[in-house]
C-alpha atoms as a PDB file:
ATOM      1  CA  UNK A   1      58.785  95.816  70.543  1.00  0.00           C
ATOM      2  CA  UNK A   2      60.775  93.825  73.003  1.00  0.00           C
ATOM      3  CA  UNK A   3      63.815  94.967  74.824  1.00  0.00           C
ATOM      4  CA  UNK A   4      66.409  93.055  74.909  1.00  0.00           C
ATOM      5  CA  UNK A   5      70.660  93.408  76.066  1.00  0.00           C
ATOM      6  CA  UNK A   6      72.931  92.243  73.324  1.00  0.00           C
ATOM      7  CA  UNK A   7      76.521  90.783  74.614  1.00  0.00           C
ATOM      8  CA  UNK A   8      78.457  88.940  72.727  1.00  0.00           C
ATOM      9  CA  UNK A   9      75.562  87.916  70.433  1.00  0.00           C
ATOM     10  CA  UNK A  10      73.619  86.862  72.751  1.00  0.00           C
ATOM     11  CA  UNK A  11      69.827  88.470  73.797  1.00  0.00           C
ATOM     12  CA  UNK A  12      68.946  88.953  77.387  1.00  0.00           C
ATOM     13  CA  UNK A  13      65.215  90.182  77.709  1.00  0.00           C
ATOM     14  CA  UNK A  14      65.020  93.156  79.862  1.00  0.00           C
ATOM     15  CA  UNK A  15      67.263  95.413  78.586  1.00  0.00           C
ATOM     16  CA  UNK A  16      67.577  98.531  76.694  1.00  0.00           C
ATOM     17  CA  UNK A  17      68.069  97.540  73.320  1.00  0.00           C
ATOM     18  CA  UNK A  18      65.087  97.246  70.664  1.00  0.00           C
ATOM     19  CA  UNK A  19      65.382  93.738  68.579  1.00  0.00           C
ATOM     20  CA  UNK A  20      65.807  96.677  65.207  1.00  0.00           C
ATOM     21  CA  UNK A  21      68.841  97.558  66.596  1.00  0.00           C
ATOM     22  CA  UNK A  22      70.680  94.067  67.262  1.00  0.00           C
ATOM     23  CA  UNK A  23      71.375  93.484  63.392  1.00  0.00           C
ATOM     24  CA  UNK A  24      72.979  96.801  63.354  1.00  0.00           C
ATOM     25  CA  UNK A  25      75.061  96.095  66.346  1.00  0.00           C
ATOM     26  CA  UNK A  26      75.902  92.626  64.921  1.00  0.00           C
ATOM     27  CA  UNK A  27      77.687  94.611  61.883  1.00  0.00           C
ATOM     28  CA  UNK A  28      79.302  97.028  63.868  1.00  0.00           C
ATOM     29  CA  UNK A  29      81.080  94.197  66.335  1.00  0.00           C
ATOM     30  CA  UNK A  30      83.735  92.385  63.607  1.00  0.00           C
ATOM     31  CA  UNK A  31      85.249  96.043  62.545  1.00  0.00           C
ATOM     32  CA  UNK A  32      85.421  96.724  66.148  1.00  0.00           C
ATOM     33  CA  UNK A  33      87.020  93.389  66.924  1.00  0.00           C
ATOM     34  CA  UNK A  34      89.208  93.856  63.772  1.00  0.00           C
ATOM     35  CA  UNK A  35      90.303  97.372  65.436  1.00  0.00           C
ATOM     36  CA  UNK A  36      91.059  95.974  68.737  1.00  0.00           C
ATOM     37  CA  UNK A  37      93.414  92.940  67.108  1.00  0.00           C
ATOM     38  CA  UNK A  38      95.528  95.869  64.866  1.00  0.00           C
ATOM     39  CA  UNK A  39      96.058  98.099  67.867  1.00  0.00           C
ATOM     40  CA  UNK A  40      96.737  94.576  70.099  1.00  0.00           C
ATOM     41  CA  UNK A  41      99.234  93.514  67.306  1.00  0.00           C
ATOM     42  CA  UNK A  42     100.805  97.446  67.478  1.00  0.00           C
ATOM     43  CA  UNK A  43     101.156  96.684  71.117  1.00  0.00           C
ATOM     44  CA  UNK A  44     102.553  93.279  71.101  1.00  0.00           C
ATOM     45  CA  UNK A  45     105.406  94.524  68.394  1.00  0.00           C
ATOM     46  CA  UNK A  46     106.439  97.593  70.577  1.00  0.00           C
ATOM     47  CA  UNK A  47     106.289  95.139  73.627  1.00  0.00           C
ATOM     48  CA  UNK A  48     108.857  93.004  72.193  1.00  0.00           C
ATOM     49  CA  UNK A  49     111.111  95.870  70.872  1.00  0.00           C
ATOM     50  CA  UNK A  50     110.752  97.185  74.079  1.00  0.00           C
ATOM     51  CA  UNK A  51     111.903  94.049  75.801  1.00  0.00           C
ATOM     52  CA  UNK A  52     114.671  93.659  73.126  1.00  0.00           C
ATOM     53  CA  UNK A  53     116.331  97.120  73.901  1.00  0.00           C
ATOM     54  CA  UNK A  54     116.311  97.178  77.479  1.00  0.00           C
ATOM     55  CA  UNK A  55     119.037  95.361  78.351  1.00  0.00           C
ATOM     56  CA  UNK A  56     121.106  97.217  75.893  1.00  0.00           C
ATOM     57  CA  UNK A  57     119.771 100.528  77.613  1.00  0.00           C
ATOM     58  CA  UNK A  58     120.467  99.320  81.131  1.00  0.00           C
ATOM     59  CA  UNK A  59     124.378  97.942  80.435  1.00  0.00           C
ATOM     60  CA  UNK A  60     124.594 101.685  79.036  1.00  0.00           C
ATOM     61  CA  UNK A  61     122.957 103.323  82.036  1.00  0.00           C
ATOM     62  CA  UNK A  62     124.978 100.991  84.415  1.00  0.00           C
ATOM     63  CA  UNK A  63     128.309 101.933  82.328  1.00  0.00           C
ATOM     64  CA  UNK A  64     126.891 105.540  82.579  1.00  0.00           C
ATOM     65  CA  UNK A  65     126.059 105.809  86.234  1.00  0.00           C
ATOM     66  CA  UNK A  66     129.728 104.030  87.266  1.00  0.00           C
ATOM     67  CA  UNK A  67     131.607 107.131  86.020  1.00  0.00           C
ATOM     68  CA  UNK A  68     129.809 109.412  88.524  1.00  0.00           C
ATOM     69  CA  UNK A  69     129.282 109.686  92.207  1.00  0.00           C
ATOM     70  CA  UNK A  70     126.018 109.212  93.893  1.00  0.00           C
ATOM     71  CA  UNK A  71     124.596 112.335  94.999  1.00  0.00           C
ATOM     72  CA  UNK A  72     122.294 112.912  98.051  1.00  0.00           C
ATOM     73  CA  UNK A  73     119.132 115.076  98.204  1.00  0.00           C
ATOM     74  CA  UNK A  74     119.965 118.444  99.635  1.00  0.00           C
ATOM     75  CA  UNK A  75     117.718 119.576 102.465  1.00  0.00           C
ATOM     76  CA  UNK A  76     117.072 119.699 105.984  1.00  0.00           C
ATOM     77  CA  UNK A  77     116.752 116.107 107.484  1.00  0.00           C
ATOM     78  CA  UNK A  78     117.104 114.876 111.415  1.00  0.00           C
ATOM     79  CA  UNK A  79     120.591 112.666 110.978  1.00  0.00           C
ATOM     80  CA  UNK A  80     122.424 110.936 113.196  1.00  0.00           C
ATOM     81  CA  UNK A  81     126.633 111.505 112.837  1.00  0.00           C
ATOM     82  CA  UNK A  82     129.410 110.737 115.292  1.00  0.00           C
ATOM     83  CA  UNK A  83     132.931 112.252 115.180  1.00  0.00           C
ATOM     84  CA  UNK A  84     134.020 115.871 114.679  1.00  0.00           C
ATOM     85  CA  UNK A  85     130.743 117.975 114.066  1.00  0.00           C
ATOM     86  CA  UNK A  86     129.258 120.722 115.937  1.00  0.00           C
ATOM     87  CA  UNK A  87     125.255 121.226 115.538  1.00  0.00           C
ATOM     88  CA  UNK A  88     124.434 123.138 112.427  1.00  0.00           C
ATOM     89  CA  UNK A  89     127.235 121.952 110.213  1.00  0.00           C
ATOM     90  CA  UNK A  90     126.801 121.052 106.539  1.00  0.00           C
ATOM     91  CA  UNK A  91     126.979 117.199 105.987  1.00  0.00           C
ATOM     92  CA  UNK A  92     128.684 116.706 102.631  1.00  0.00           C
ATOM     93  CA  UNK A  93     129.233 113.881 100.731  1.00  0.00           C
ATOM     94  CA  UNK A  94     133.011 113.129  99.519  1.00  0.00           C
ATOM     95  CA  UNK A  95     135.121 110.724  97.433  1.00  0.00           C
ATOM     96  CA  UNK A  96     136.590 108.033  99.945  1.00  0.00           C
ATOM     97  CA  UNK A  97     138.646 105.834  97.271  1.00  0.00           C
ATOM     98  CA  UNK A  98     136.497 103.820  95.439  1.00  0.00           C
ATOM     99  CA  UNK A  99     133.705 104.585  98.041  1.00  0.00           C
ATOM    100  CA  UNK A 100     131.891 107.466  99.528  1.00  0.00           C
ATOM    101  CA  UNK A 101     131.945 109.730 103.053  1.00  0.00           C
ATOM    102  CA  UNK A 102     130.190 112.282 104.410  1.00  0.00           C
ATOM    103  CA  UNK A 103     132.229 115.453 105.937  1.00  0.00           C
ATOM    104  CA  UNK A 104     131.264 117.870 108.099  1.00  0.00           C
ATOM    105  CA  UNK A 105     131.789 121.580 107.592  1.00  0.00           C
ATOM    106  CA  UNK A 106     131.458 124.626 109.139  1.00  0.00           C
ATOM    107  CA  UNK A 107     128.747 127.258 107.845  1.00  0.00           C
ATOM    108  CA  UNK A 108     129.875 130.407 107.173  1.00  0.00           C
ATOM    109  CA  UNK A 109     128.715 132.867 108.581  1.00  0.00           C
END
C-alpha cells in the first residue's frame, strides 16, 4: 500500500493517505463544495442587503445624532485651559449656540 496526499484530485506520493481511501475522499469533495457555494450564496445575499440598508441606517443615525450634543468621557485627564479656572475645577461641556464650550466650575466642597 502506497501513501499518497490527495489535493484537489491530485496524488502526491509521500503522504498520509492510503490509495483505499482516495475514492472515498473523491465522493465526499462535491457535497462539500456544494456546502461551501450555499453558505457563499447565504453570504453574498446578506452582503448585498447589508450594503442596501446602510445608507438608509446612517441618514437616520446622522438625523439622530444632530438632535443631541456631543458628550465627552468623564474622567481624570492632564488638559490644558486658559481663562478663569483655578486647579481642581470641573471642566464641563456647554451649549455655545449652535456649537459647544467647556466651563469651568468650582467643586464643592
Amino acid at each position: 500500500m502506497q501513501l499518497v496526499h490527495v489535493i484537489l484530485g491530485v496524488r502526491l506520493p509521500g503522504a498520509l493517505i492510503a490509495d483505499d481511501q482516495i475514492g472515498r475522499l473523491g465522493a465526499v469533495y462535491p457535497a462539500q463544495v456544494a456546502s461551501y457555494q450555499a453558505a457563499r450564496a447565504g453570504w453574498q445575499k446578506a452582503t448585498d442587503a447589508y450594503s442596501k440598508d446602510l445608507p438608509l441606517w446612517e441618514a437616520a443615525h446622522e438625523k439622530a445624532r444632530q438632535c443631541t450634543d456631543r458628550i465627552a468621557f468623564c474622567g481624570q485627564v492632564p488638559a490644558n485651559v486658559s481663562g478663569d479656572f483655578e486647579v481642581g475645577d470641573y471642566i464641563i461641556a456647554a451649549a455655545s449656540g449652535a456649537g459647544i464650550k467647556a466651563v469651568a466650575v468650582k467643586a464643592d466642597t
